[in-house]
N, C-alpha and C. Protein backbone atom coordinates (compact mmCIF):
# COMPACT_ATOMS: atom_id res chain seq x y z
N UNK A 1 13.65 10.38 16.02
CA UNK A 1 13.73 9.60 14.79
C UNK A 1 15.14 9.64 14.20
N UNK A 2 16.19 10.51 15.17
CA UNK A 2 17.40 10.15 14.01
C UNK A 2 18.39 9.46 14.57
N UNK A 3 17.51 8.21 15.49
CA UNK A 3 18.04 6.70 15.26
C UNK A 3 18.17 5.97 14.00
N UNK A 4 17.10 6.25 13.64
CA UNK A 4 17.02 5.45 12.13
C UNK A 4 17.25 6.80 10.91
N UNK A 5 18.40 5.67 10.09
CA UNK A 5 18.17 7.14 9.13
C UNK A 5 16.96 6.99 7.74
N UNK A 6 17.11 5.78 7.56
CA UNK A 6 15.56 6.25 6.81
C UNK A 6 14.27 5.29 7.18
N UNK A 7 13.15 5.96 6.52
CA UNK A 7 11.83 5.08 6.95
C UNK A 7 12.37 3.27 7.04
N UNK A 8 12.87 2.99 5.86
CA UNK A 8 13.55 1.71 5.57
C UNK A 8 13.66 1.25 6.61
N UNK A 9 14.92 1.85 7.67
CA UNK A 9 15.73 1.43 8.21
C UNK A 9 14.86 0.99 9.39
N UNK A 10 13.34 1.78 9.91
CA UNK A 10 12.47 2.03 11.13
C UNK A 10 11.99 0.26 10.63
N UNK A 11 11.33 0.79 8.94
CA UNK A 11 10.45 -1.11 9.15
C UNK A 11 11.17 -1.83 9.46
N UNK A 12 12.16 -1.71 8.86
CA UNK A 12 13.18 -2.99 9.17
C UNK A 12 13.17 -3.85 10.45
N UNK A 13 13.21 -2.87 10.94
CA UNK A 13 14.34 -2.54 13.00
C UNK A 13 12.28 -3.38 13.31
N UNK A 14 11.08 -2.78 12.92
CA UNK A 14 9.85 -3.24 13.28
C UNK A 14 9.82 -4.71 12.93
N UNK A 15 10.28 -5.19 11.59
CA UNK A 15 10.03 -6.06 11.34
C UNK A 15 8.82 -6.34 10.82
N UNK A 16 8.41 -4.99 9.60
CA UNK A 16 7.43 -4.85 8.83
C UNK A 16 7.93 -4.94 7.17
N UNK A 17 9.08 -5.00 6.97
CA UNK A 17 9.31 -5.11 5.41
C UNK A 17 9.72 -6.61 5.12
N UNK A 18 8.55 -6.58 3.97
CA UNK A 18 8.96 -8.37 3.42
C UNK A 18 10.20 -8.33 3.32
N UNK A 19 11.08 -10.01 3.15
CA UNK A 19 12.00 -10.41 3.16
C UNK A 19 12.29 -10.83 1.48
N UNK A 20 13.05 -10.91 1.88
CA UNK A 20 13.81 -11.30 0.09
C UNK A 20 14.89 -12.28 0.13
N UNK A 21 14.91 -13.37 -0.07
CA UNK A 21 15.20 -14.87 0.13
C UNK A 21 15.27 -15.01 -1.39
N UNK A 22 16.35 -15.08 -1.98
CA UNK A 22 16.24 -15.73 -3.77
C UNK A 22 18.02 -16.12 -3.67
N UNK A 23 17.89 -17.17 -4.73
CA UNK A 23 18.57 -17.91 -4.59
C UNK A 23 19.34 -18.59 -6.96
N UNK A 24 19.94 -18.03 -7.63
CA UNK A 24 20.23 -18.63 -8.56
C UNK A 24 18.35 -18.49 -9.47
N UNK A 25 18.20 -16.86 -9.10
CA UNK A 25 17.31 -16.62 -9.79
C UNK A 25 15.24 -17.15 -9.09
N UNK A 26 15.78 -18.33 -8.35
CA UNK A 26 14.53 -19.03 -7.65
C UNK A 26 14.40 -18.07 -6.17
N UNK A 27 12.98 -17.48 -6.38
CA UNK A 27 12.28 -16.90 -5.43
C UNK A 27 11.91 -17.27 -4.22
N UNK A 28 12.39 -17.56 -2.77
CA UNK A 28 12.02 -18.08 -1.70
C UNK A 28 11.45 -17.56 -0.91
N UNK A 29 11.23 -17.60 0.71
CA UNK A 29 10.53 -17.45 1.41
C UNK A 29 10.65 -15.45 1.26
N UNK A 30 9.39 -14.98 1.55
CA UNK A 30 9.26 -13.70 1.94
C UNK A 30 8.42 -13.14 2.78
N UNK A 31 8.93 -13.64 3.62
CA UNK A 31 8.56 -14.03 5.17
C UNK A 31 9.33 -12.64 5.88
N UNK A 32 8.31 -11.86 6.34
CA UNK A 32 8.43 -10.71 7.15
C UNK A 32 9.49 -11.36 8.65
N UNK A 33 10.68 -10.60 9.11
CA UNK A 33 11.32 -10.71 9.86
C UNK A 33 10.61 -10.30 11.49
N UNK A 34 11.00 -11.13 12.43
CA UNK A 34 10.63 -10.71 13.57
C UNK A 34 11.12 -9.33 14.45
N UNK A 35 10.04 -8.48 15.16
CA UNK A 35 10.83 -7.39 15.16
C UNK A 35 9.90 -7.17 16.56
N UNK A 36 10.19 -5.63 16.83
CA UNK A 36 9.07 -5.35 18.40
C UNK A 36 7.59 -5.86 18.11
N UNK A 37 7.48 -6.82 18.93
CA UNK A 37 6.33 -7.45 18.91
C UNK A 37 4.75 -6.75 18.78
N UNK A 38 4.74 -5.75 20.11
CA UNK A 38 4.04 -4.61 20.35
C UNK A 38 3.66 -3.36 18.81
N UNK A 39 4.72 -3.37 18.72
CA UNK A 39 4.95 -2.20 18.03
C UNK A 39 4.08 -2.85 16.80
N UNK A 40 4.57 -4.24 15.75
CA UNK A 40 4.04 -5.03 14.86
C UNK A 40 2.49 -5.07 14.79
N UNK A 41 2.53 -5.76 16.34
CA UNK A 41 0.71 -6.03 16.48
C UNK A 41 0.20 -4.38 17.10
N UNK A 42 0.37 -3.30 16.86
CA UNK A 42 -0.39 -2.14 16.89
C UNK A 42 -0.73 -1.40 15.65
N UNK A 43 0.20 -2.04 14.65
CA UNK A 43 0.18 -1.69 13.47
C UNK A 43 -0.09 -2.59 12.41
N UNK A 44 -0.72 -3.75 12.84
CA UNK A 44 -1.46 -4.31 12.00
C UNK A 44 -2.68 -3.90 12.55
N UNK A 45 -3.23 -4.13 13.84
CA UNK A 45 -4.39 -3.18 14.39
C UNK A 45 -5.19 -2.14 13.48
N UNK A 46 -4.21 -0.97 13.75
CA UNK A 46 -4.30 0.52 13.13
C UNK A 46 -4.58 0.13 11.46
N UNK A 47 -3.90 -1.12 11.16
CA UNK A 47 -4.02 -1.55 9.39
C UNK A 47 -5.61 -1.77 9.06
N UNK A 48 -5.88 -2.69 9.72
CA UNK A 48 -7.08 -3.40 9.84
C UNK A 48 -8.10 -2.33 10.25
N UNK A 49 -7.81 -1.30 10.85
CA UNK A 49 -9.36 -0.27 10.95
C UNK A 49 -9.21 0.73 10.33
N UNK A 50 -7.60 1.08 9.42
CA UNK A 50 -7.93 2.07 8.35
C UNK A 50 -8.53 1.42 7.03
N UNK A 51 -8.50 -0.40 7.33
CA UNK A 51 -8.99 -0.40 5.85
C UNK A 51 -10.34 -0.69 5.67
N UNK A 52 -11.04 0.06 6.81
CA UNK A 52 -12.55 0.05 6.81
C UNK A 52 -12.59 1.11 6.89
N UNK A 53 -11.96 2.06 7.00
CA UNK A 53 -12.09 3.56 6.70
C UNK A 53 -13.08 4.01 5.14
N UNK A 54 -13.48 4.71 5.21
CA UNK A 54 -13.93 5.37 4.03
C UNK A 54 -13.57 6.23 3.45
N UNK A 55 -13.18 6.34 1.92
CA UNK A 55 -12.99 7.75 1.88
C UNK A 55 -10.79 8.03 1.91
N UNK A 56 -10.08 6.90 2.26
CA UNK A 56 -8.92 7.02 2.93
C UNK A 56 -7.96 6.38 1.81
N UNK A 57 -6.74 7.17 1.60
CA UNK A 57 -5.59 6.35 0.86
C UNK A 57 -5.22 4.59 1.51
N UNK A 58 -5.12 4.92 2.39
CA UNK A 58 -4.88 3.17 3.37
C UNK A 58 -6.23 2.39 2.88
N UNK A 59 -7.23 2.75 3.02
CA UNK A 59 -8.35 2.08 2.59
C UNK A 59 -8.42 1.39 1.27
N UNK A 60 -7.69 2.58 0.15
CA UNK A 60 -7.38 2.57 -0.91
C UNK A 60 -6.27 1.45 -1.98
N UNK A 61 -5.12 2.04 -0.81
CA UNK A 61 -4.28 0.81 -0.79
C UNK A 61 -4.30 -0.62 -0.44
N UNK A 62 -5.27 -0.77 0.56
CA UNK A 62 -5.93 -2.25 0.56
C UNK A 62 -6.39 -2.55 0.02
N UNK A 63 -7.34 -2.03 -0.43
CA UNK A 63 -8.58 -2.95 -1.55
C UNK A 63 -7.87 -3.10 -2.61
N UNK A 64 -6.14 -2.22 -3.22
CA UNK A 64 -5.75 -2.34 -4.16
C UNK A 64 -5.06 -3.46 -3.59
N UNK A 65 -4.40 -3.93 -2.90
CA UNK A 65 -3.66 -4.83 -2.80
C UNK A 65 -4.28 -6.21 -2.21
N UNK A 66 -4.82 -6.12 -1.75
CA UNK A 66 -6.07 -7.32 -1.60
C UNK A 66 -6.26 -8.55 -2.38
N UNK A 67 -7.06 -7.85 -3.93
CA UNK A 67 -7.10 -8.75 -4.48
C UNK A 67 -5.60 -9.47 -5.57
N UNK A 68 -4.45 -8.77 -5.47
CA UNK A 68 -3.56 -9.64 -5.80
C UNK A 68 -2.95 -10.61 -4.84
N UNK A 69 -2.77 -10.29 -3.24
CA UNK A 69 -1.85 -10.20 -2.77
C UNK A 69 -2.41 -11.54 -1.50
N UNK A 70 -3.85 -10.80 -1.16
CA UNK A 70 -4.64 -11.41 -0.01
C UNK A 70 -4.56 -10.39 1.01
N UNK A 71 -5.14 -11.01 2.06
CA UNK A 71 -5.98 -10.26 3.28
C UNK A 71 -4.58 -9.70 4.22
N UNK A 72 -4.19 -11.03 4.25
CA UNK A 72 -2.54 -10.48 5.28
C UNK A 72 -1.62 -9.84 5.16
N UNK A 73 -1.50 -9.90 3.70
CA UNK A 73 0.21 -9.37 2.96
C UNK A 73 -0.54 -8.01 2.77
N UNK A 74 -1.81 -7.85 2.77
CA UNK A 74 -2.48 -6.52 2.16
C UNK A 74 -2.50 -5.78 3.34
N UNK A 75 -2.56 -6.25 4.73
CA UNK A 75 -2.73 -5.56 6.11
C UNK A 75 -1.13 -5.02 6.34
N UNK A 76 -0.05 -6.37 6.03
CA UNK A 76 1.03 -6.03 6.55
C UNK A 76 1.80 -4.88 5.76
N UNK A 77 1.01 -4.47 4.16
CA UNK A 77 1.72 -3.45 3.80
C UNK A 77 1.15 -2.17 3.82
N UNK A 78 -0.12 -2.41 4.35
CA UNK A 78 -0.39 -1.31 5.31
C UNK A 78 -0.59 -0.49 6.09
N UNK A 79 0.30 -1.76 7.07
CA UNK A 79 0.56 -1.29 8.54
C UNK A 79 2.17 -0.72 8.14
N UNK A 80 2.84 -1.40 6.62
CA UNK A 80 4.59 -0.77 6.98
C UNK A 80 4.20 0.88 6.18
N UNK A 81 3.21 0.64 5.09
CA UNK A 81 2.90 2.26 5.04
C UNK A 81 2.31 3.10 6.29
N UNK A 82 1.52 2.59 7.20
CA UNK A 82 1.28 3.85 8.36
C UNK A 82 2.95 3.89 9.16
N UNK A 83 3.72 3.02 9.53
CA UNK A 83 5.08 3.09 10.11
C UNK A 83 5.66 4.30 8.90
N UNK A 84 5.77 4.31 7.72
CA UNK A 84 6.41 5.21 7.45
C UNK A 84 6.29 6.75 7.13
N UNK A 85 4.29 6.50 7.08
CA UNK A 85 3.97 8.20 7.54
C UNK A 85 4.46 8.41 8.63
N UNK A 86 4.51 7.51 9.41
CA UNK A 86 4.74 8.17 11.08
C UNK A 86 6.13 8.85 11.24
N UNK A 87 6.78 7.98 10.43
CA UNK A 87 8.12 8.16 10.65
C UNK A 87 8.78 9.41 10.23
N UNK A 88 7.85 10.00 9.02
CA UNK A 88 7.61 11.39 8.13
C UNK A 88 7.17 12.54 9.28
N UNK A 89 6.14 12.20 9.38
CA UNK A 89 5.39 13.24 10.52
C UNK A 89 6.46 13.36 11.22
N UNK A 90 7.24 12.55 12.04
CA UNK A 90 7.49 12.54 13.14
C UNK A 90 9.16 13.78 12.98
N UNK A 91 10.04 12.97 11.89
CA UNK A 91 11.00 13.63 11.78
C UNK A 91 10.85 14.88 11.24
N UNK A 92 9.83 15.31 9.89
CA UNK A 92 9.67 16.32 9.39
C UNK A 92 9.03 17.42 10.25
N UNK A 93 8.37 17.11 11.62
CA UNK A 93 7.36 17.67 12.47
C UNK A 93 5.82 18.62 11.30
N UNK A 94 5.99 17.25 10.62
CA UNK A 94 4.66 17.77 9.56
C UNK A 94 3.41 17.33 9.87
N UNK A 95 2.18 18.18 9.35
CA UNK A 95 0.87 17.40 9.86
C UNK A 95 0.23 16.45 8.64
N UNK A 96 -0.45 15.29 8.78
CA UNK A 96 -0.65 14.38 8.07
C UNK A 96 -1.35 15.18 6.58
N UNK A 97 -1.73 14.87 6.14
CA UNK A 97 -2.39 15.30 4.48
C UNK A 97 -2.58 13.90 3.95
N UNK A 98 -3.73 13.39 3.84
CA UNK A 98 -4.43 11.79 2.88
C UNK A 98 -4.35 12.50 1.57
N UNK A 99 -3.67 11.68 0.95
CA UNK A 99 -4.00 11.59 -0.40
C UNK A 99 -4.82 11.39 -1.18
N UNK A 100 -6.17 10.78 -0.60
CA UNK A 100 -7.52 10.74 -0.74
C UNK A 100 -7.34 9.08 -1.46
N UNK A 101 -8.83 8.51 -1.85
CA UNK A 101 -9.21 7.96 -2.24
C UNK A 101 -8.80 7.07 -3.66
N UNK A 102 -8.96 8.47 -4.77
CA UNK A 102 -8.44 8.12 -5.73
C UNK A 102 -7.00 8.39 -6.26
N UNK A 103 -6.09 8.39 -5.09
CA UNK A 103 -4.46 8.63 -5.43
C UNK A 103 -4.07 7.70 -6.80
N UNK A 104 -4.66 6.49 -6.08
CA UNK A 104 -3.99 5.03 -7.30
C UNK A 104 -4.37 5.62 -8.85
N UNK A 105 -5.73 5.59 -8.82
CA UNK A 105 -6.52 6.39 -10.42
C UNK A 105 -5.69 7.58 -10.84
N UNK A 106 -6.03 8.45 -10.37
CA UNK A 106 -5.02 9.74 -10.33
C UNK A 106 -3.62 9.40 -11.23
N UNK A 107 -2.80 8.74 -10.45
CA UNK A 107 -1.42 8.46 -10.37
C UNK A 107 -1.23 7.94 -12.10
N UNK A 108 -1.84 6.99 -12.36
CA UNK A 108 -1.69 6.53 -14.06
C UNK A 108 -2.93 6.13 -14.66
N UNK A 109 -3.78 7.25 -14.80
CA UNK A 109 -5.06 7.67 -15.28
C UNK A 109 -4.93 6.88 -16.77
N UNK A 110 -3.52 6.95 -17.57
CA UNK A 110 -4.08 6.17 -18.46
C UNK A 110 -3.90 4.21 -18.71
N UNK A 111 -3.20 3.64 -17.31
CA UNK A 111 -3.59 2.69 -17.21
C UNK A 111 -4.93 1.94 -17.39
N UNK A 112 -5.32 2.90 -16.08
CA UNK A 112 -6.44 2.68 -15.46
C UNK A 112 -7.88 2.95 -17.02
N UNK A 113 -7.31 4.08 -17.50
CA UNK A 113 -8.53 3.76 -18.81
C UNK A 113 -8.20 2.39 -20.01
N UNK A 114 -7.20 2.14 -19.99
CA UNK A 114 -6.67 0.88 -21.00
C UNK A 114 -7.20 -0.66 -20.33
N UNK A 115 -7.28 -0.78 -19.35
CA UNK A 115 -7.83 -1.82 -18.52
C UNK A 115 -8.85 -1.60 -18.42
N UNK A 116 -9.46 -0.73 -18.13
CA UNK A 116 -11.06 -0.70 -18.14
C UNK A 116 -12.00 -1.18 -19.31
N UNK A 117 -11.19 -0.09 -20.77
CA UNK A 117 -11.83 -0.41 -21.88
C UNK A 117 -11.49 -2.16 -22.19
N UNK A 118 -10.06 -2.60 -21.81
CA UNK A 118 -10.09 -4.03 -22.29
C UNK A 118 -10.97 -4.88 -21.68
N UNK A 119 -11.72 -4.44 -20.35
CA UNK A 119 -12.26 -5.46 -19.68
C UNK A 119 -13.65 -5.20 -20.42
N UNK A 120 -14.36 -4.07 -20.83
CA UNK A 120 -15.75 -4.37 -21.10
C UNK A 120 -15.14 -4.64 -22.72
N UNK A 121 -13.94 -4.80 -23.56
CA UNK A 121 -14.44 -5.19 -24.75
C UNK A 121 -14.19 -6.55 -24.78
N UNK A 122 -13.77 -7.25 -23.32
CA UNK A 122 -13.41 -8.16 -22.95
C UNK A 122 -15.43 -9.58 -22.94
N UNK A 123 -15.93 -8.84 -22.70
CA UNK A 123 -17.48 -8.41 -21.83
C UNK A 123 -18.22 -8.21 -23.40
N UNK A 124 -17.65 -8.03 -24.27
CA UNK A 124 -18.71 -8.14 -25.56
C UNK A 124 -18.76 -6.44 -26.01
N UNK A 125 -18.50 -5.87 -25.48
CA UNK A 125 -19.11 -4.09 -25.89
C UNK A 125 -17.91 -4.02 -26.80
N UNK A 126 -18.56 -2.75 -27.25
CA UNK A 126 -17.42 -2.18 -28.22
C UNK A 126 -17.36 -0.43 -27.71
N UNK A 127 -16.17 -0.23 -27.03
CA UNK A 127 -15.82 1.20 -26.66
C UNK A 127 -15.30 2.54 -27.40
N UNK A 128 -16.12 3.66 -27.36
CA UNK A 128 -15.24 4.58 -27.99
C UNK A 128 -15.31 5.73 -27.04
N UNK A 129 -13.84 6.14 -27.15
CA UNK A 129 -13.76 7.27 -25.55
C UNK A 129 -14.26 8.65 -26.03
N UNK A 130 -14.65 9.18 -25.52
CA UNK A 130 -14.32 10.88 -25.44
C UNK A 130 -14.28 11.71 -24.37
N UNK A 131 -13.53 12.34 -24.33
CA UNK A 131 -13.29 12.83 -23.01
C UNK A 131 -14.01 14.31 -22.37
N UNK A 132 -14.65 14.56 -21.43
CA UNK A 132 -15.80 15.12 -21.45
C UNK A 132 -15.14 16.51 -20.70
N UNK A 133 -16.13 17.53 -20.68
CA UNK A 133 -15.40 18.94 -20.64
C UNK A 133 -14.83 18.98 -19.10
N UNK A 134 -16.01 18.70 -18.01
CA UNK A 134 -15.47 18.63 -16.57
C UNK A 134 -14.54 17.62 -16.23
């Protein structure tokens, strides 16, 4: 791995990191670059059956990105996240560790309660929190 010096540099060279095309402020194509063909289609593969996984951060990360993004852009950024665990494992000679399920929740717990409550007072209820001992 110390062909490439960072994960970056690996998607790149794969031809897994969106493109960035802007122009006088106007946003254009972001259209993933062509890269090892093989390598691409094994890791959209590997994308597509971690995000039927259960239980899995990749799983996690799809369904989060899914519904903004769609089915493809949601596979392809989770095939450039397994390229860059690999790329971790590989150089660090570390063993994998999932972040589990609820990394996203976890991560900005109080997003995730501010959106929640807006959506059911969104929905007619009226919310009041308290936060419980466990």
């Amino acid at each position: 791995m110390t062909r490439f010096p960072t994960a970056a540099h690996l998607a790149s060279w794969a031809g897994m990191c969106p493109g960035n095309n802007e122009s006088a402020g106007k946003r254009k194509s972001g259209k993933t670059r062509t890269g090892d063909a093989w390598l691409r289609a094994a890791l959209i593969e590997a994308a597509h059956a971690s995000s039927r996984a259960r239980n899995s951060y990749l799983a996690a990360q799809y369904h989060r990105l899914i519904t903004r993004r769609g089915k493809k852009k949601a596979v392809v950024a989770v095939g450039h996240t397994i390229l860059t665990i690999a790329y971790h494992l590989l150089r660090d000679g570390a063993e994998y560790a999932d972040l589990g399920p609820h990394h996203f929740d976890e991560r900005d717990e109080q997003h995730v309660t501010r959106r929640l409550v807006s959506r059911l007072e969104a929905l007619g209820y009226s919310v009041k929190l308290d936060r419980s001992a466990a």
